[in-house]
Protein backbone atom coordinates (compact mmCIF):
# COMPACT_ATOMS: atom_id res chain seq x y z
CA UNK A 1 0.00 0.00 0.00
CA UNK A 2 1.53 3.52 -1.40
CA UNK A 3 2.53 5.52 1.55
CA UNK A 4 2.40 9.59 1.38
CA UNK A 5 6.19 10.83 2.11
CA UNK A 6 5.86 12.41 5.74
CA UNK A 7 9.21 14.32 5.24
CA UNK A 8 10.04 13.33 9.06
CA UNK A 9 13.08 12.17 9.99
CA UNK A 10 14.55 10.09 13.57
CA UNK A 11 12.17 7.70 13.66
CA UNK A 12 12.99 4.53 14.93
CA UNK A 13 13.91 1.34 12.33
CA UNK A 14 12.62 -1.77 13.64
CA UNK A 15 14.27 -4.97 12.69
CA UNK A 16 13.51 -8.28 12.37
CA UNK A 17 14.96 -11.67 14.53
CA UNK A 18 15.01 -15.05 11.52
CA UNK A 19 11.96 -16.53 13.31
CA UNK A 20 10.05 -12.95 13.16
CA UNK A 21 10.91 -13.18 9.32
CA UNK A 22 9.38 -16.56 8.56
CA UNK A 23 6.35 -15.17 10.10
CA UNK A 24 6.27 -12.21 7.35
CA UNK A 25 7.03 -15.13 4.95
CA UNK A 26 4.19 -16.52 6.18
CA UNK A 27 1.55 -13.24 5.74
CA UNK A 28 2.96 -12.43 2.55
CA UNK A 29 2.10 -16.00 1.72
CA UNK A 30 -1.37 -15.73 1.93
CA UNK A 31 -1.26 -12.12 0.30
CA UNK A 32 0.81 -13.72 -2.79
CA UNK A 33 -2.22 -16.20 -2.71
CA UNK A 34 -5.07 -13.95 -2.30
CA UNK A 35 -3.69 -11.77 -5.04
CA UNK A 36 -3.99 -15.21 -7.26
CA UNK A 37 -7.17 -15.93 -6.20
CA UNK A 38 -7.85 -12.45 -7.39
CA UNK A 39 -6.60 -13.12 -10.73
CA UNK A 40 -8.67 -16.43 -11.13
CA UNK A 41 -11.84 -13.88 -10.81
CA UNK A 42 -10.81 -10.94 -13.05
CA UNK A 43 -12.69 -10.47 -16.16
CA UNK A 44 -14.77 -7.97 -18.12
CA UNK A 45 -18.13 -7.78 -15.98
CA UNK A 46 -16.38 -8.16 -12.82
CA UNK A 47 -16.64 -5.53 -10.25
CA UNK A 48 -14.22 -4.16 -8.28
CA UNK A 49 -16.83 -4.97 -5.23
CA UNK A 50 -17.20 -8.19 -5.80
CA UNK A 51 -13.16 -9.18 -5.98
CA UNK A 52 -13.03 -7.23 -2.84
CA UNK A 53 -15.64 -9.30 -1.14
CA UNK A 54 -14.05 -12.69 -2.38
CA UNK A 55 -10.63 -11.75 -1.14
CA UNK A 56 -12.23 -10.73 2.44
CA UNK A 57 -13.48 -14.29 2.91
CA UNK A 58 -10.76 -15.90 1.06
CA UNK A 59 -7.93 -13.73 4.03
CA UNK A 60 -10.58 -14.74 7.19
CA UNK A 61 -11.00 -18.08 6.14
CA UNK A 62 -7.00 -18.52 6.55
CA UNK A 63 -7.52 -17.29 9.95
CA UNK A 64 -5.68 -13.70 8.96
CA UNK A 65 -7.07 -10.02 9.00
CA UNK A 66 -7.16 -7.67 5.83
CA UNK A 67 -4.51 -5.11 6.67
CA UNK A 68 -6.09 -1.93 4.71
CA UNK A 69 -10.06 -2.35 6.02
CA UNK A 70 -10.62 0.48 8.53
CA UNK A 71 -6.93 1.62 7.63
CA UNK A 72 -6.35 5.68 7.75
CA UNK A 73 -8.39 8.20 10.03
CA UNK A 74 -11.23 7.34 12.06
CA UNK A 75 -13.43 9.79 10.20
CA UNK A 76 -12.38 8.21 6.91
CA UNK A 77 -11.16 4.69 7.24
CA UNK A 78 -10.29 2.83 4.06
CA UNK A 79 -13.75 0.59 3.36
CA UNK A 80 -11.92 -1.81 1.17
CA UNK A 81 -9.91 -5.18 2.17
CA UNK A 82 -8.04 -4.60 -1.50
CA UNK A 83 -7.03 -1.06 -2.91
CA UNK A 84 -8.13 -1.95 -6.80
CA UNK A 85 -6.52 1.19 -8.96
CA UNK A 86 -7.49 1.19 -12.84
CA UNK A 87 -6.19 2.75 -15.33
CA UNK A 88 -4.98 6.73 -14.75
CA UNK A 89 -5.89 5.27 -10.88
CA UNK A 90 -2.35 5.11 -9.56
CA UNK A 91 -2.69 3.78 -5.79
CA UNK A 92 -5.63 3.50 -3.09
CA UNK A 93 -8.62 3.13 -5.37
CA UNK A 94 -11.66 1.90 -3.78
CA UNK A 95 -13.64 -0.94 -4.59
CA UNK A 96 -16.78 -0.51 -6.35
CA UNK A 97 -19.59 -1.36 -8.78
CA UNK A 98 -17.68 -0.50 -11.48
CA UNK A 99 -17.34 -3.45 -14.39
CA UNK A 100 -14.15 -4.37 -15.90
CA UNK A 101 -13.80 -3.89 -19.56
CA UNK A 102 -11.31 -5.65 -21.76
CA UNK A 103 -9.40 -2.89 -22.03
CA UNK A 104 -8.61 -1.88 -18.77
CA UNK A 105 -5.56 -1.95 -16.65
CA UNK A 106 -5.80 -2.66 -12.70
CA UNK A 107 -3.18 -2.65 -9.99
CA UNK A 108 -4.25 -5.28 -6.75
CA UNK A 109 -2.81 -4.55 -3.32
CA UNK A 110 -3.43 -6.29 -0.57
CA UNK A 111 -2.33 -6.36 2.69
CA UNK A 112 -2.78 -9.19 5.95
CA UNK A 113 -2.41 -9.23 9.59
CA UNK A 114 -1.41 -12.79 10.28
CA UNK A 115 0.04 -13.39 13.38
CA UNK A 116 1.20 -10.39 14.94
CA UNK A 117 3.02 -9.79 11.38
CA UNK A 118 1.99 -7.86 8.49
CA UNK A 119 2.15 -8.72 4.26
CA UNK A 120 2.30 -6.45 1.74
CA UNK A 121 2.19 -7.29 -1.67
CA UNK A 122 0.33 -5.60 -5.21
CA UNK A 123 0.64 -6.46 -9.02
CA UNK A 124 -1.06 -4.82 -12.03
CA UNK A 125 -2.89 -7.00 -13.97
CA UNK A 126 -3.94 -6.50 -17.86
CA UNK A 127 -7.28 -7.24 -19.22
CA UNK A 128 -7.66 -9.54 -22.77
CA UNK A 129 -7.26 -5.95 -25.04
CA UNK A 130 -4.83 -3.82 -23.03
CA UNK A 131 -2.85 -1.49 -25.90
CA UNK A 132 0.95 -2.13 -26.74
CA UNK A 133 2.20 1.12 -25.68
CA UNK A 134 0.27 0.44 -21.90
CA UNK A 135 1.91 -3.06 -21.86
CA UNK A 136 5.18 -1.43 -22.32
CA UNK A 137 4.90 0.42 -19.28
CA UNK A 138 3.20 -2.50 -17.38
CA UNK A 139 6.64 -4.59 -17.93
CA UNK A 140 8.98 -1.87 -17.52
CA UNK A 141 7.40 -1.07 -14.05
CA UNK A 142 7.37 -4.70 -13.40
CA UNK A 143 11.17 -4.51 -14.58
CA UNK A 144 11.75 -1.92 -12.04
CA UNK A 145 10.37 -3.90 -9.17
CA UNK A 146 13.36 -6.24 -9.89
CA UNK A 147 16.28 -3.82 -10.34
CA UNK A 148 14.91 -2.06 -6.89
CA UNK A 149 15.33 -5.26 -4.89
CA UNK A 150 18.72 -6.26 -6.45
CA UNK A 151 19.75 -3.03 -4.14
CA UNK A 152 18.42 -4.40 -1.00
CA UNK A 153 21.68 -5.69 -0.28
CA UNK A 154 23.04 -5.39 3.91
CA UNK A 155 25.50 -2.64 3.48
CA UNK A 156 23.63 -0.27 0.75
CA UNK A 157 21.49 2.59 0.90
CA UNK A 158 17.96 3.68 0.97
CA UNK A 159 19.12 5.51 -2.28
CA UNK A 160 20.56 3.42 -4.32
CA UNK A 161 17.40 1.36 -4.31
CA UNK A 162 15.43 4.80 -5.53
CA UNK A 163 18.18 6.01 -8.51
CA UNK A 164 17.77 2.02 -9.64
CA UNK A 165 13.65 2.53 -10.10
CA UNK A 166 13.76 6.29 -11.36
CA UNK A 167 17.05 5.52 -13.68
CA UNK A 168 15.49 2.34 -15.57
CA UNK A 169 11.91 4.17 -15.87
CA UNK A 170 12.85 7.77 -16.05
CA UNK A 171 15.85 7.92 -17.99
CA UNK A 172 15.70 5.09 -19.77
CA UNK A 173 12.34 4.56 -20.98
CA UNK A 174 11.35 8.28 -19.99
CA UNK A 175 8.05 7.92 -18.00
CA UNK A 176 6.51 9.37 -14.55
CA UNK A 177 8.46 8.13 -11.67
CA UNK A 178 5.41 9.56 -8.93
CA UNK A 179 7.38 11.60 -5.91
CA UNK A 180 4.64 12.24 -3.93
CA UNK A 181 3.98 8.05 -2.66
CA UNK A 182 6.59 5.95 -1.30
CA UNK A 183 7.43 2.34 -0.62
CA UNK A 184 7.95 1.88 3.36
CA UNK A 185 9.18 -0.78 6.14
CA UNK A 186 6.60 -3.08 7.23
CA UNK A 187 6.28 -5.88 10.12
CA UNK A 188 3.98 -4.97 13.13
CA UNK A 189 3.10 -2.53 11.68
CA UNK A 190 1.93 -2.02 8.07
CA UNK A 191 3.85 1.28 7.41
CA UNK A 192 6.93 1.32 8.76
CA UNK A 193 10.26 3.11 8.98
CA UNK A 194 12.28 3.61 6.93
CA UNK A 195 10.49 5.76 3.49
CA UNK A 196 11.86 3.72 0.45
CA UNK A 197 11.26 6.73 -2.55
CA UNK A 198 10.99 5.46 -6.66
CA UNK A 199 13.55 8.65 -6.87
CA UNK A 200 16.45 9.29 -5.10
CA UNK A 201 20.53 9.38 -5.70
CA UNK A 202 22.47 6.43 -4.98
CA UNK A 203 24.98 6.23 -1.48
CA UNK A 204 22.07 8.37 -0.24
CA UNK A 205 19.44 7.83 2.55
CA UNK A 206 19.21 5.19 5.72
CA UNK A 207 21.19 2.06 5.44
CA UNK A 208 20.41 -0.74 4.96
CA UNK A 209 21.02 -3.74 7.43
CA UNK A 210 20.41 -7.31 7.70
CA UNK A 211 16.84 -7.77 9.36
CA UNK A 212 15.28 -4.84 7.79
CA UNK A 213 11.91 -5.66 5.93
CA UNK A 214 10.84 -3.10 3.56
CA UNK A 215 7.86 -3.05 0.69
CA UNK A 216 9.72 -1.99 -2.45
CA UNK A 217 6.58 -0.14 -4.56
CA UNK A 218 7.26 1.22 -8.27
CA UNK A 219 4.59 3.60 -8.86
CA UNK A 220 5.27 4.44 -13.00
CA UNK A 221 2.86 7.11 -14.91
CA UNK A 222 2.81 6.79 -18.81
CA UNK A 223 2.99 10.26 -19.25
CA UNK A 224 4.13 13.10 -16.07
CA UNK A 225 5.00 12.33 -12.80
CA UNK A 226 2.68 14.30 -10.83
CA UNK A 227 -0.92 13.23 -9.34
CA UNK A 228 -3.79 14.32 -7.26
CA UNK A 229 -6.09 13.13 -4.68
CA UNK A 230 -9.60 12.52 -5.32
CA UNK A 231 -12.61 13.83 -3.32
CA UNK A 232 -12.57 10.91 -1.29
CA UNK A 233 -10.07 10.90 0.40
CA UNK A 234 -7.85 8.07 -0.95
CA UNK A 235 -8.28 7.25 -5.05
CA UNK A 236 -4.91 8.97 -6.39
CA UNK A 237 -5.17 9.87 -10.00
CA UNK A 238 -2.20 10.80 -12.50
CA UNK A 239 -2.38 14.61 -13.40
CA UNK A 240 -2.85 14.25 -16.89
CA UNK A 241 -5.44 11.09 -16.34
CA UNK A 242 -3.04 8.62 -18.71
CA UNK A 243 -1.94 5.15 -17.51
CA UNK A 244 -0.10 4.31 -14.74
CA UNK A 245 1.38 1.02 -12.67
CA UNK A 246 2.06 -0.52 -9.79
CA UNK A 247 3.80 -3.61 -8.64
CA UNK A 248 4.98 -4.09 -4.81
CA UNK A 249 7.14 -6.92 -3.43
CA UNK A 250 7.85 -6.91 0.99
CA UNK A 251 11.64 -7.84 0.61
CA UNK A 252 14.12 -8.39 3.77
CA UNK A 253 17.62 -7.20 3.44
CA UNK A 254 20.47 -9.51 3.47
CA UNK A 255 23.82 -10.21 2.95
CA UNK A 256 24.20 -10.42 -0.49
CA UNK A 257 20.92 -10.67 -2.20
CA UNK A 258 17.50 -10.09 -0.77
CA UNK A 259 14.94 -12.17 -0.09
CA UNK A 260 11.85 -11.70 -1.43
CA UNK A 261 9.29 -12.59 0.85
CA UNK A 262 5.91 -12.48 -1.13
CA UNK A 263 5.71 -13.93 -4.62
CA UNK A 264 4.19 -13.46 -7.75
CA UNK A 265 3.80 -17.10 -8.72
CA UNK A 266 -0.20 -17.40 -7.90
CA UNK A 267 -0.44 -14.78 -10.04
CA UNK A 268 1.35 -15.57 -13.38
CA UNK A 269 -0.11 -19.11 -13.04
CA UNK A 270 -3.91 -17.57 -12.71
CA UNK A 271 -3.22 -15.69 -15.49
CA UNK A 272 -1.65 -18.08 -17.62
CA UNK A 273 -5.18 -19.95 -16.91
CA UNK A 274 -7.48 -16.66 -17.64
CA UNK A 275 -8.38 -15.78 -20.91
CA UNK A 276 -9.48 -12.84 -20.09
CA UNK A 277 -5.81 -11.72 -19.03
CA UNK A 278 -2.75 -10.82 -21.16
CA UNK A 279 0.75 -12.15 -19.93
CA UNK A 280 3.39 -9.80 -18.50
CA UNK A 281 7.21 -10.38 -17.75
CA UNK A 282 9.48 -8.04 -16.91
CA UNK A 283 11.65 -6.13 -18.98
CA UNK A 284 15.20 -6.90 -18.95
């Protein structure tokens, strides 16, 4: 789940013991499965309501809480167990009666409580007649994901994970890196320190040490970078209303590669199975 940058600094980093990891292993488990039992259901005449629904009962009947129901303020609480964005919807949309068409793009995140331990986890999926130029940036974003959490290394910085995204999308393949959400640490709680920024300059920002567990978040636009919040309190749009995506892995730091603590697998194999769903891999 997209966090707004607070712009505060000293807070306190929690990390993690091994056995408190295999516990996140084990929420981001059922969010990598939920998020494939979600792709098993999308299709054109779906609503957004009625994946939300199924992915309640499907997280309570494993005995786990969604994360993001009653999330936020008490005078505006998130109403949705899923955030289901679509199209220029960047983050945080909420679920409603609104049918999928074969043309649309939507980005899934889900969250769990599952013992004491929170998952984190999101993909964008691509209906049956999704354009070229919008499955571009679906697999570069979904690239990005990748060359983020090759940085997540004990012994880097918050930074170099941020110039990896923003390079790849920005300069590279020149689209909207979005500044104003961030990717975030995660365990207890489901936004934690430290703020993991798509943007940022590399040997820069918090280190990173073995233990940490942090939801690595590419947040692309098609066209510019900035976006603004809807009336509601939560549904962030992209400025100039073109496509954007979203993919979000929870990843612990270690010594020499991270470990990546949700997967993706559900997902690829639902969609392999759905023909109402295009294929995506990520760019190299």
């Amino acid at each position: 789940m997209g966090l707004f940058g607070s712009g505060k600094e000293g807070k306190r980093v929690f990390y993690k013991t091994k056995e408190e990891i295999e516990l996140m292993r084990n929420a981001n488990l059922l969010v990598s499965k939920t998020l494939g039992y979600v792709g098993t259901l999308l299709k054109p005449g779906v609503t957004g309501k009625q994946l939300d629904q199924a992915a309640e009962e499907f997280i309570r009947d494993h005995k786990a809480r969604p994360a993001f129901k009653g999330y936020g303020s008490p005078h505006n609480p998130f109403p949705g167990s899923l955030c289901i964005s679509y199209n220029d919807i960047v983050v945080h949309g909420i679920p409603a009666n609104r049918e999928f068409g074969e043309k649309d793009i939507a980005s899934v995140d889900c969250g769990v409580e599952l013992e004491g331990f929170y998952g984190d986890a999101a993909f964008t999926f691509a209906l049956a007649d999704v354009d070229d130029a919008t499955m571009e940036l679906l697999r570069v974003t979904y690239g990005s994901l990748y060359k983020g959490i090759e940085q997540a290394v004990h012994g880097k910085r918050v930074g170099d994970i941020s110039f990896a995204i923003q390079d790849y999308c920005e300069r590279q393949h020149k689209y909207g890196v979005v500044r104003d959400l961030v990717g975030h640490g995660v365990g207890r709680s489901l936004h934690e320190e430290p703020e993991v920024p798509n943007f940022g300059r590399r040997g820069k920002g918090p280190v990173l040490m073995e233990g940490l567990v942090i939801a690595i978040e590419p947040m692309i636009n098609m066209g510019v970078k900035e976006v603004y919040q809807d009336t509601d309190g939560w549904t962030i749009h992209t400025r100039d209303r073109k496509p954007s995506a979203h993919y979000e892995h929870s990843v612990a730091v270690r010594k020499g590669k991270a470990d990546i603590l949700s997967t993706h697998e559900f997902i690829l194999d639902a969609i392999k199975n759905n023909n109402s769903l295009r294929e995506i891999s990520p760019k190299s």
